[in-house]
N, C-alpha and C. Protein backbone atom coordinates (compact mmCIF):
# COMPACT_ATOMS: atom_id res chain seq x y z
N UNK A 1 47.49 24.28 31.56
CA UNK A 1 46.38 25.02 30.99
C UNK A 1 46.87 26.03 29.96
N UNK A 2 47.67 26.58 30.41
CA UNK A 2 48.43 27.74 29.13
C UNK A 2 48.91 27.43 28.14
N UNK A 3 49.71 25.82 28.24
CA UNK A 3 49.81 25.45 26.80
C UNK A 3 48.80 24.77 26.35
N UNK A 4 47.64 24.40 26.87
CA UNK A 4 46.58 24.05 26.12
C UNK A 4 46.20 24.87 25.16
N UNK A 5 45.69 25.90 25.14
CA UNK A 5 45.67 26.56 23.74
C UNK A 5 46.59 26.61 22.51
N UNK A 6 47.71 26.70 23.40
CA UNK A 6 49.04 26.39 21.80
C UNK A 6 48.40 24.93 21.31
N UNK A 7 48.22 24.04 21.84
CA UNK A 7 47.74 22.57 21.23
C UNK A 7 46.64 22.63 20.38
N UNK A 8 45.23 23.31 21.12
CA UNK A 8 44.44 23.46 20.17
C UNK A 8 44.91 24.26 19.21
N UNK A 9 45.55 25.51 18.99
CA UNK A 9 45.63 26.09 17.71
C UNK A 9 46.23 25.34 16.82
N UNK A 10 47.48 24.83 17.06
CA UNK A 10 48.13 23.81 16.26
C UNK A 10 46.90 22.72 15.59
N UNK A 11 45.98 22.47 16.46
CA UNK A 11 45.11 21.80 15.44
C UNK A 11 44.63 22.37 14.62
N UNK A 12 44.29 23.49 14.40
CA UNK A 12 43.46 24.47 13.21
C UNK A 12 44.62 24.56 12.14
N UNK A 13 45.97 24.17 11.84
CA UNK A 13 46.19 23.59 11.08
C UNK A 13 46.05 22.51 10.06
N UNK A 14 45.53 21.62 10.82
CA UNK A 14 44.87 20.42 10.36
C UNK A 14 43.63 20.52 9.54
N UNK A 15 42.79 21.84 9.44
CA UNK A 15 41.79 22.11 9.49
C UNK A 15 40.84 21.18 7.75
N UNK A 16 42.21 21.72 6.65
CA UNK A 16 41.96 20.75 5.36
C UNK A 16 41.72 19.56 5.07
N UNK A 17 42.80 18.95 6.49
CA UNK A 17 43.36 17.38 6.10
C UNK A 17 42.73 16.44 7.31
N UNK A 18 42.33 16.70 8.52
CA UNK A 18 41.76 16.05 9.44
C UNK A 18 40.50 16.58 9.96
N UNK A 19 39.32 16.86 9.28
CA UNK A 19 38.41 17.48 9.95
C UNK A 19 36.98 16.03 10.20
N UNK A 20 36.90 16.69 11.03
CA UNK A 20 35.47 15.28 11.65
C UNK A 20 33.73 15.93 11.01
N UNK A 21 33.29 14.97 10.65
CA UNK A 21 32.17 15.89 10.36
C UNK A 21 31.56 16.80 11.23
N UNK A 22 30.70 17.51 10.90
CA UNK A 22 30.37 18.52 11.62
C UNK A 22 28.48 17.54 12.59
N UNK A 23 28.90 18.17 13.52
CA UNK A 23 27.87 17.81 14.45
C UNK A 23 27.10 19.26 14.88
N UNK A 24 25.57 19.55 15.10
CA UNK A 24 24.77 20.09 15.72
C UNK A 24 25.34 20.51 16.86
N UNK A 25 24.87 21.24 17.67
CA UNK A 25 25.68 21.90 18.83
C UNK A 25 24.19 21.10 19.57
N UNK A 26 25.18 20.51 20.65
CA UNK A 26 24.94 19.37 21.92
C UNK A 26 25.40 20.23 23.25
N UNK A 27 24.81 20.02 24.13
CA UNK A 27 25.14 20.46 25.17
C UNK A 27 26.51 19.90 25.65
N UNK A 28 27.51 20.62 25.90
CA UNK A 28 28.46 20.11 25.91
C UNK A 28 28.94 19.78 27.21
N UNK A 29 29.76 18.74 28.14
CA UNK A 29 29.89 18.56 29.01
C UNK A 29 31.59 18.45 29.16
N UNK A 30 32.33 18.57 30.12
CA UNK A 30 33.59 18.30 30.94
C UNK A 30 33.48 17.24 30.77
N UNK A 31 35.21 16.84 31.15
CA UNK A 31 35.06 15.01 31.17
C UNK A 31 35.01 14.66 32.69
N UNK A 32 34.36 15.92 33.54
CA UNK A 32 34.10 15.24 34.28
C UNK A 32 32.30 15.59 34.31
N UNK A 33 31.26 15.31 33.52
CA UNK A 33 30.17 15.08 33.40
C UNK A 33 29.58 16.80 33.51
N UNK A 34 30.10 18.03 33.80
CA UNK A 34 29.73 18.97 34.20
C UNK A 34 29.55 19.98 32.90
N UNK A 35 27.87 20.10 33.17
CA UNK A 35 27.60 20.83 31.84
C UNK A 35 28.29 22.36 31.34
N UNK A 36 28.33 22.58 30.53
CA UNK A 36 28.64 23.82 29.91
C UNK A 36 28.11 24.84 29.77
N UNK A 37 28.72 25.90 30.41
CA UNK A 37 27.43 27.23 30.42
C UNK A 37 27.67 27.80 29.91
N UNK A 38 26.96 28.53 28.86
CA UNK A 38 26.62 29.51 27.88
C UNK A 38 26.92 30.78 27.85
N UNK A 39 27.83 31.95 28.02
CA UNK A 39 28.05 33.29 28.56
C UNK A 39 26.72 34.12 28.88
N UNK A 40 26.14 34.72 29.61
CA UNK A 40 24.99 35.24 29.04
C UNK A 40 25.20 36.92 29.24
N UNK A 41 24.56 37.82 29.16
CA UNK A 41 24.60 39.23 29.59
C UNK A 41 25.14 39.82 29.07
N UNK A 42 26.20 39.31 28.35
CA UNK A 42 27.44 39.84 27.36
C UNK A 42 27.30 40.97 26.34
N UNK A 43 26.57 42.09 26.57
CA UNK A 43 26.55 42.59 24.69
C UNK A 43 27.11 42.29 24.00
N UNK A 44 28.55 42.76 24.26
CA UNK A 44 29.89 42.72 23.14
C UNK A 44 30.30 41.63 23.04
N UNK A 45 29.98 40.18 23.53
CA UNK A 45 31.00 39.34 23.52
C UNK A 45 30.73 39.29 22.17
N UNK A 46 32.21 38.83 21.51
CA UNK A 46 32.54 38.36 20.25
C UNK A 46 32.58 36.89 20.13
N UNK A 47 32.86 35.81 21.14
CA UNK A 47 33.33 34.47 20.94
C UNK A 47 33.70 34.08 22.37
N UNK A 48 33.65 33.08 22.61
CA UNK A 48 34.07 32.25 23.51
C UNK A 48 34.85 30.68 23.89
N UNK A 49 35.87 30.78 24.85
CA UNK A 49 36.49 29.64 24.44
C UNK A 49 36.27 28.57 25.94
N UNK A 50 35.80 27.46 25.44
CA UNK A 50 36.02 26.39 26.55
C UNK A 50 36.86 25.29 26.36
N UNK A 51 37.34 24.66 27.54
CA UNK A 51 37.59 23.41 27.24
C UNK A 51 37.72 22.63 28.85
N UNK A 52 38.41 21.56 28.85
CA UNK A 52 37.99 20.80 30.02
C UNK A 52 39.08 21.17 31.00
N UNK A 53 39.54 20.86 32.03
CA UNK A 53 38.34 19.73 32.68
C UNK A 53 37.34 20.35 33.18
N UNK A 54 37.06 21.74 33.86
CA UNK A 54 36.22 22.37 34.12
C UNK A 54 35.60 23.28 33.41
N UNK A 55 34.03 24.29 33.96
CA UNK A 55 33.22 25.41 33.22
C UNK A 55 34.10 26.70 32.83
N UNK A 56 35.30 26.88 33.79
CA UNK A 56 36.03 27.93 33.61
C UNK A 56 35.73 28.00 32.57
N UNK A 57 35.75 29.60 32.16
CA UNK A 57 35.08 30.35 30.42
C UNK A 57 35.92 31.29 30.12
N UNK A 58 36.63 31.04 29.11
CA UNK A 58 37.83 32.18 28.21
C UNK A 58 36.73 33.17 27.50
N UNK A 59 36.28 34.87 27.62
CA UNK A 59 35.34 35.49 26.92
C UNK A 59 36.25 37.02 26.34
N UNK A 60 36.12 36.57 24.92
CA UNK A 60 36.72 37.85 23.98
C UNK A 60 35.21 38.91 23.27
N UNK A 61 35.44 40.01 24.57
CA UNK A 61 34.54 41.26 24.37
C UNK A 61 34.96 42.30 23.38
N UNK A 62 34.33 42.34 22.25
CA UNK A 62 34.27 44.04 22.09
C UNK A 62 34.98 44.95 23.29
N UNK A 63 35.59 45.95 23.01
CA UNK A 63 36.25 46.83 24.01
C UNK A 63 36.09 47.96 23.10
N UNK A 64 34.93 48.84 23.92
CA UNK A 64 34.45 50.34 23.68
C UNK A 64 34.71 50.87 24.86
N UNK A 65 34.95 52.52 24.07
CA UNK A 65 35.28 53.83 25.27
C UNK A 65 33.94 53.94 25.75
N UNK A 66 34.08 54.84 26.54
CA UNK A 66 32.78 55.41 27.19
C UNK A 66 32.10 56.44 26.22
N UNK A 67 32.38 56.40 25.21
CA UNK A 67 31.32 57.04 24.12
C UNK A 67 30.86 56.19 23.22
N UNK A 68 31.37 54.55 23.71
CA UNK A 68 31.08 53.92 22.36
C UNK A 68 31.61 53.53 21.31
N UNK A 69 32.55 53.91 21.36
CA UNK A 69 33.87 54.18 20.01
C UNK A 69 35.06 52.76 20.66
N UNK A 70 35.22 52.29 19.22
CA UNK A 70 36.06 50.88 19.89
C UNK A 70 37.60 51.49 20.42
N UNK A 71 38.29 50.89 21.03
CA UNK A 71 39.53 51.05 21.61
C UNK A 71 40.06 50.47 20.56
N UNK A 72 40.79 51.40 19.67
CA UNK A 72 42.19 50.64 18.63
C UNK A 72 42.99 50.11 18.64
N UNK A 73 43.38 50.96 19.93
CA UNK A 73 44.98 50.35 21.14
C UNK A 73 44.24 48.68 21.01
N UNK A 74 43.19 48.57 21.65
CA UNK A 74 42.80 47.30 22.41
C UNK A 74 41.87 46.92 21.91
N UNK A 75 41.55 46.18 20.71
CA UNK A 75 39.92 46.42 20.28
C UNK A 75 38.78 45.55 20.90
N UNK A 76 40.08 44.17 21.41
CA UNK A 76 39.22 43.41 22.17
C UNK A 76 39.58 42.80 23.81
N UNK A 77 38.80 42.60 24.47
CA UNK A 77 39.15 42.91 25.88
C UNK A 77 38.62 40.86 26.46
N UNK A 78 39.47 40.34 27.34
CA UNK A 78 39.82 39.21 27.08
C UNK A 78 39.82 38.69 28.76
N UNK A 79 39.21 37.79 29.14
CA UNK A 79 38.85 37.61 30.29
C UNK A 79 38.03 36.24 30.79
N UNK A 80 38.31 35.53 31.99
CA UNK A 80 37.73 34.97 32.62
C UNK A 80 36.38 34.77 33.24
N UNK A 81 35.48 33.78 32.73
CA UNK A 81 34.68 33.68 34.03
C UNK A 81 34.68 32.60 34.76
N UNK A 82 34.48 32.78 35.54
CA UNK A 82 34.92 31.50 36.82
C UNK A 82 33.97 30.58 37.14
N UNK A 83 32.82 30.09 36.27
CA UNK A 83 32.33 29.61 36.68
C UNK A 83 32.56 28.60 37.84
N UNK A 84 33.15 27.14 37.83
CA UNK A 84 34.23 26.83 39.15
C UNK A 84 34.05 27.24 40.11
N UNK A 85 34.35 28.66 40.64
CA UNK A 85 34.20 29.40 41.70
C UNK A 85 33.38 30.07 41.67
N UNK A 86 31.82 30.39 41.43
CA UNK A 86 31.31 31.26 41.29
C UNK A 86 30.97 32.16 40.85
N UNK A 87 31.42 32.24 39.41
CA UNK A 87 31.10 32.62 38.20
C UNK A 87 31.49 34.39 38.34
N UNK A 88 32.95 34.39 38.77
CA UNK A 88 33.42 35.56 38.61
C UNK A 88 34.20 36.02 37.47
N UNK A 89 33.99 37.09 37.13
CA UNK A 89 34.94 37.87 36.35
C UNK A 89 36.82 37.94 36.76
N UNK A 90 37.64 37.00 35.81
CA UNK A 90 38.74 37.47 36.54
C UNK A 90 39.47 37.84 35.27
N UNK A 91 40.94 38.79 35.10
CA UNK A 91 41.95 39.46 34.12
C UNK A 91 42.52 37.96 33.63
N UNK A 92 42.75 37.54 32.74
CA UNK A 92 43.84 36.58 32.23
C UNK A 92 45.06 36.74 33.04
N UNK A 93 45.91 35.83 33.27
CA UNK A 93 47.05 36.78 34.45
C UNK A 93 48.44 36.63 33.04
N UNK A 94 49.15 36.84 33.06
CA UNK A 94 50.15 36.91 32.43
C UNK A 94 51.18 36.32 31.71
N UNK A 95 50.86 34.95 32.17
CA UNK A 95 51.34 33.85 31.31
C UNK A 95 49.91 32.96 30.23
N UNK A 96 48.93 33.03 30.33
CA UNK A 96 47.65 33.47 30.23
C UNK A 96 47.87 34.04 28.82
N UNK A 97 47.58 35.61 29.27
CA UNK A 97 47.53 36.66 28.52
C UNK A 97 48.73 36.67 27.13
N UNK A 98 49.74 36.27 27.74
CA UNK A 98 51.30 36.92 26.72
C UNK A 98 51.54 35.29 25.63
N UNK A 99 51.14 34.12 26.73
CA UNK A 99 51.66 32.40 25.75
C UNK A 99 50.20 31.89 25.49
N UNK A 100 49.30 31.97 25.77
CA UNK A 100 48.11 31.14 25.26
C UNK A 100 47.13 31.76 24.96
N UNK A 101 46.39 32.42 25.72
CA UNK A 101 44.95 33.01 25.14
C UNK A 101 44.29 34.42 24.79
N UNK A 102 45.87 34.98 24.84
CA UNK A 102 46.12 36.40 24.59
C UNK A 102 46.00 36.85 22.89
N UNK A 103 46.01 37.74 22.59
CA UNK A 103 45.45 37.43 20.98
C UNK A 103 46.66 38.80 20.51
N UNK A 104 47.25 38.61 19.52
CA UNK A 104 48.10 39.38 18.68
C UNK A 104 47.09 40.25 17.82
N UNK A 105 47.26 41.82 17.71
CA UNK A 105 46.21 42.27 16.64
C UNK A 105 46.82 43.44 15.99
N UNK A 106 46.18 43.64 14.90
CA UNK A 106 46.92 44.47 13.90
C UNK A 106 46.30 45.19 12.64
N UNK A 107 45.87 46.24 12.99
CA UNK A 107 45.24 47.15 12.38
C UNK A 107 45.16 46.94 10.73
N UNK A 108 44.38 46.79 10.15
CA UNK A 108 44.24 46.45 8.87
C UNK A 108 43.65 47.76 8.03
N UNK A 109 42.78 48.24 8.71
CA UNK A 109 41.71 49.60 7.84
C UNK A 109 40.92 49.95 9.07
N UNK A 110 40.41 50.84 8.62
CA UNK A 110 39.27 51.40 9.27
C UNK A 110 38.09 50.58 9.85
N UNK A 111 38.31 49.82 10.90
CA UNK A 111 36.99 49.01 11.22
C UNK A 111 37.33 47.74 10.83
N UNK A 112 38.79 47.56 11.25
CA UNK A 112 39.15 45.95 10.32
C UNK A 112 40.08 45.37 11.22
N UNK A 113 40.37 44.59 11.92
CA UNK A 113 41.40 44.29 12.07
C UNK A 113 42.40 42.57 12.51
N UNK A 114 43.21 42.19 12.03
CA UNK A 114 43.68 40.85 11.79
C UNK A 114 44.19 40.43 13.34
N UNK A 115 43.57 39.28 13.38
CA UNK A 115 43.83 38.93 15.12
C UNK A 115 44.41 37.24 14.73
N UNK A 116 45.11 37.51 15.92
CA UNK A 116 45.80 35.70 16.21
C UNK A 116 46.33 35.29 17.65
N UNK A 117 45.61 34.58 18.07
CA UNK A 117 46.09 33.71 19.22
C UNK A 117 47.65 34.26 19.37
N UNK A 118 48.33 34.20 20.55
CA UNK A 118 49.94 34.80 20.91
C UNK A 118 50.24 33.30 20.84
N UNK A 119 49.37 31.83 21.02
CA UNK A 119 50.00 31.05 21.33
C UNK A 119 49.97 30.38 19.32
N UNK A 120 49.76 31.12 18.88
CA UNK A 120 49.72 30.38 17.42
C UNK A 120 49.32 31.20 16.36
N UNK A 121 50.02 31.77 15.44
CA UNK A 121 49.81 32.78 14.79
C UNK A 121 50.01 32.69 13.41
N UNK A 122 50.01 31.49 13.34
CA UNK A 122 50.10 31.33 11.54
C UNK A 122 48.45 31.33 11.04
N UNK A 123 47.22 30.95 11.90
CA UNK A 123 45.71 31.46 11.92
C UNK A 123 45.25 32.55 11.75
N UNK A 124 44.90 33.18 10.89
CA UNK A 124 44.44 34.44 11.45
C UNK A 124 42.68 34.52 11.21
N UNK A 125 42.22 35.53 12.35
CA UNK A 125 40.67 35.96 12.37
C UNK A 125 40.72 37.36 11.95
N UNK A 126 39.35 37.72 11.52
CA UNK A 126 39.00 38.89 11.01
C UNK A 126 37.94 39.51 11.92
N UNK A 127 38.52 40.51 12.74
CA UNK A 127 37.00 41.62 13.32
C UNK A 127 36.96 42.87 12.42
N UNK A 128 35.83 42.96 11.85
CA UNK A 128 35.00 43.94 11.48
C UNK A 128 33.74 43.78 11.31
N UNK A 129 33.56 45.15 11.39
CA UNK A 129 31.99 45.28 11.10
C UNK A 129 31.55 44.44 9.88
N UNK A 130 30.48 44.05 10.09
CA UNK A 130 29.14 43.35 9.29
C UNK A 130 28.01 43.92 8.52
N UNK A 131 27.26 43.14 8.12
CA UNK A 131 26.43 43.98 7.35
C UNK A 131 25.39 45.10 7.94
N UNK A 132 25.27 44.43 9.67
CA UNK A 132 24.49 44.54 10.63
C UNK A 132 25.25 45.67 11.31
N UNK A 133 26.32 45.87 10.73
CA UNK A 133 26.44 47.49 11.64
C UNK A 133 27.28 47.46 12.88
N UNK A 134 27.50 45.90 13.22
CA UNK A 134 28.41 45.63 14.33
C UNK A 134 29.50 44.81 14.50
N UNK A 135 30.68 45.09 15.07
CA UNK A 135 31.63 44.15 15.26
C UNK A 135 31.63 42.68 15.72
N UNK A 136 32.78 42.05 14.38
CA UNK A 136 32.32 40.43 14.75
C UNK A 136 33.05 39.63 14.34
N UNK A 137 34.04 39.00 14.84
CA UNK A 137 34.81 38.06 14.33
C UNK A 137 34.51 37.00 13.30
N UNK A 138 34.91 36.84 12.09
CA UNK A 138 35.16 35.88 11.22
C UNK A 138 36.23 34.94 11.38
N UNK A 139 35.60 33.39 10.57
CA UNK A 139 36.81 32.72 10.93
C UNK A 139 36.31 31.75 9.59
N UNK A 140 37.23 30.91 9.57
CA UNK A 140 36.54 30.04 8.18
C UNK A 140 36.58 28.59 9.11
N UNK A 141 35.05 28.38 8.82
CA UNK A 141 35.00 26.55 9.58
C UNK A 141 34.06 25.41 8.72
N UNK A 142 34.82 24.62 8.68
CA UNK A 142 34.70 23.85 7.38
C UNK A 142 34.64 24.18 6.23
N UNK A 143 35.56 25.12 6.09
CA UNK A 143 36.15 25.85 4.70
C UNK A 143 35.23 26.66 4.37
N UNK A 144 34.18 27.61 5.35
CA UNK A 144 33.01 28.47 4.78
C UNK A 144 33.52 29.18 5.85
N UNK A 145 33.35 30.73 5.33
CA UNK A 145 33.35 32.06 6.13
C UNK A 145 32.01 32.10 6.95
N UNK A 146 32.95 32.20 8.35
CA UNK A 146 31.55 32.47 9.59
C UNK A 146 31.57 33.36 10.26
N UNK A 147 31.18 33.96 10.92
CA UNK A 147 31.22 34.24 12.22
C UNK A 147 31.43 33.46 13.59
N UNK A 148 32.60 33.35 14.22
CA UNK A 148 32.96 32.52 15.15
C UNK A 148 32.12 32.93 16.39
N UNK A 149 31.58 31.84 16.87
CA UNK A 149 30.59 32.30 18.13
C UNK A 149 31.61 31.45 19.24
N UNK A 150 31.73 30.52 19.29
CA UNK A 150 32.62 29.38 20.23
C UNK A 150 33.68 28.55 19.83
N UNK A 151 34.45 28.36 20.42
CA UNK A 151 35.65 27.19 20.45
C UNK A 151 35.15 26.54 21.65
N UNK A 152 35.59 24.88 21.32
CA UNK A 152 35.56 24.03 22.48
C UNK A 152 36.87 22.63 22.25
N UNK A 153 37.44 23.32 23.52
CA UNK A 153 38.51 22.11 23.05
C UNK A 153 38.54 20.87 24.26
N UNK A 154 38.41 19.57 23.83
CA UNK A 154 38.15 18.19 24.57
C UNK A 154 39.56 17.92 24.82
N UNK A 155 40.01 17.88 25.91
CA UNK A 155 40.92 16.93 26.77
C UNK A 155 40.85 15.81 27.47
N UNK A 156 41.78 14.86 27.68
CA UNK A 156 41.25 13.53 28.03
C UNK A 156 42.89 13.14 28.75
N UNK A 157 43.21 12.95 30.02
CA UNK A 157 44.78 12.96 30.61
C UNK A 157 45.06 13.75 29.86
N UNK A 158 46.66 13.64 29.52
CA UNK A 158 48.05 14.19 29.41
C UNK A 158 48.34 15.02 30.74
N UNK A 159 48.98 15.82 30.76
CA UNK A 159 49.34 16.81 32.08
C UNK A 159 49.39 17.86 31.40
N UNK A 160 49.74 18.92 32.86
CA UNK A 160 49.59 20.27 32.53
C UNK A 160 50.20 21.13 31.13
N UNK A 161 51.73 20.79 31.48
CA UNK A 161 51.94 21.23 30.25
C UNK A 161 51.28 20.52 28.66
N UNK A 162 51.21 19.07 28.96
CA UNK A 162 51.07 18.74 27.39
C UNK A 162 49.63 17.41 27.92
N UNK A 163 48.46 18.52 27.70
CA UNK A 163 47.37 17.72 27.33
C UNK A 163 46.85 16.32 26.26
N UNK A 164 46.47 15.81 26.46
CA UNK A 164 45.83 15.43 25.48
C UNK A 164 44.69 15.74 25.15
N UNK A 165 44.84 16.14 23.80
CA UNK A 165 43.52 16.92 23.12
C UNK A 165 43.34 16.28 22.23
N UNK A 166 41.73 15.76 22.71
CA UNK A 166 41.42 14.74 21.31
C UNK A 166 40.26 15.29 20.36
N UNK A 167 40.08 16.71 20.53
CA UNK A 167 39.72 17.53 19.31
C UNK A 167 39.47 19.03 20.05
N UNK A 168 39.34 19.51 18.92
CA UNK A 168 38.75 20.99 19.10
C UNK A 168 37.46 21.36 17.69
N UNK A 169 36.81 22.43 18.58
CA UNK A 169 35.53 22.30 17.80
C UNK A 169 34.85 23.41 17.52
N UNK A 170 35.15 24.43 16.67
CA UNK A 170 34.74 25.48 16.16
C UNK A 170 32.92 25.78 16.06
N UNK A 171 32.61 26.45 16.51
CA UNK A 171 30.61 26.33 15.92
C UNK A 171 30.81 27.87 15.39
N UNK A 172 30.12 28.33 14.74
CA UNK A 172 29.78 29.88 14.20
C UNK A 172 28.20 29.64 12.96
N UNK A 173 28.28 30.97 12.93
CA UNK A 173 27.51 31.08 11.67
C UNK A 173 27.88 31.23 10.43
N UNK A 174 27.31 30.41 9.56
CA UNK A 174 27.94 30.98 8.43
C UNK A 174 27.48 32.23 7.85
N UNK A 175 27.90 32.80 7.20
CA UNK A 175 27.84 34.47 6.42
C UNK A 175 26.97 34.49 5.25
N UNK A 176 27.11 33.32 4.63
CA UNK A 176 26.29 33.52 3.58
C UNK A 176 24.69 33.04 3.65
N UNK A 177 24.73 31.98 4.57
CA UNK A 177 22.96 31.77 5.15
C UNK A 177 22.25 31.76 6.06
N UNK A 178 23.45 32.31 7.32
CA UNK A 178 23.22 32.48 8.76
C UNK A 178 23.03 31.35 9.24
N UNK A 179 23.07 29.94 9.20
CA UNK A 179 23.16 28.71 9.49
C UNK A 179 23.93 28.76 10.34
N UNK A 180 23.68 27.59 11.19
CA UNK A 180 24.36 27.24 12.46
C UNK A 180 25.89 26.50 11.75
N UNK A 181 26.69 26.57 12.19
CA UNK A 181 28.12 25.63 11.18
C UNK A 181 28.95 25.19 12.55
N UNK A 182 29.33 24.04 12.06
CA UNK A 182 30.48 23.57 13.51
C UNK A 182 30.98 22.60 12.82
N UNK A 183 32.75 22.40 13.05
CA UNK A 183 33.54 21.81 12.64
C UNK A 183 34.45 21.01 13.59
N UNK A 184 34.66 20.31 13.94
CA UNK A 184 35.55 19.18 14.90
C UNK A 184 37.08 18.66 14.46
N UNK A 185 37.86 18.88 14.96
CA UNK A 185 39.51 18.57 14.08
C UNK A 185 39.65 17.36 15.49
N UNK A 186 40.58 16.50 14.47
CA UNK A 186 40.92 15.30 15.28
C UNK A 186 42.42 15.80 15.15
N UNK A 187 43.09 15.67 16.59
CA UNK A 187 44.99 15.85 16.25
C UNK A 187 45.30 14.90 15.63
């Protein structure tokens, strides 16, 4: 599972030269038939990451003090839900956190700052504020600036360490018409 994310990022390389057309957002299912649930309650979530074989849910929050004011140290706060088990809240644990779904970040300006996967860092995303006054990750999918709402990455065998991933699948909005946008990379 931990190097599953290094795999998908390595596909967002590909992003120029192997991309699948873009499909409507479908309810998405596990390969083992089990639908996909949606985060809900979230204010801050920024984005969310799934992939198979189970609902387990990767969720990157906004991280504000208790006045409101973002954490600089930490701007975004990075966590489990369990659907699987009951749809708990759990910490990323540490191999997790530091090789796959942990995010590198780095102060850019005032209200800006450049983020990248720990497991792949030649990508980079953009959180800042919007026109709307609130924090929000950008990402470019199908070569248009969005707002990243989800990742979903499809596995099919391989093993733990080295999945087979037979795509990953970006959805966001785009920025310039608020349109729904989603992009699919084949490895």
């Amino acid at each position: 599972m931990e190097r599953l994310l290094f795999y998908f990022l390595a596909l967002m390389v590909l992003v120029g030269t192997s991309v699948l057309p873009a499909f409507s957002q479908e309810t998405l299912k596990t390969n083992k038939g089990q639908e996909l649930p949606t985060p809900k309650g979230i204010a801050n979530m920024l984005f969310y990451v799934q992939r198979d074989p189970n609902t387990n849910t990767i969720v990157y929050e906004l991280n504000l003090d208790s006045k409101g004011g973002l954490v600089e140290a930490e701007p975004v706060k990075i966590y489990w839900i369990r659907y699987a088990d009951g749809g708990n809240r759990q910490d990323l644990n540490f191999i997790q956190r530091k090789f796959a779904y942990g995010l590198n970040v780095r102060k850019i300006s005032a209200d800006k700052y450049e983020l990248n996967f720990v497991a792949y860092g030649k990508r980079a995303f953009t959180l800042q504020k919007g026109p709307d006054g609130r924090f929000h990750v950008y990402a470019p999918v199908n070569k248009k600036q969005a707002v990243l709402d989800r990742v979903f990455v499809r596995i099919e065998g391989g093993s733990f360490w080295v999945p087979n991933v037979v795509y990953a699948e970006f959805k966001g909005r785009e920025t310039a018409t608020g349109k729904e946008i989603v992009e699919r990379f084949k490895p």
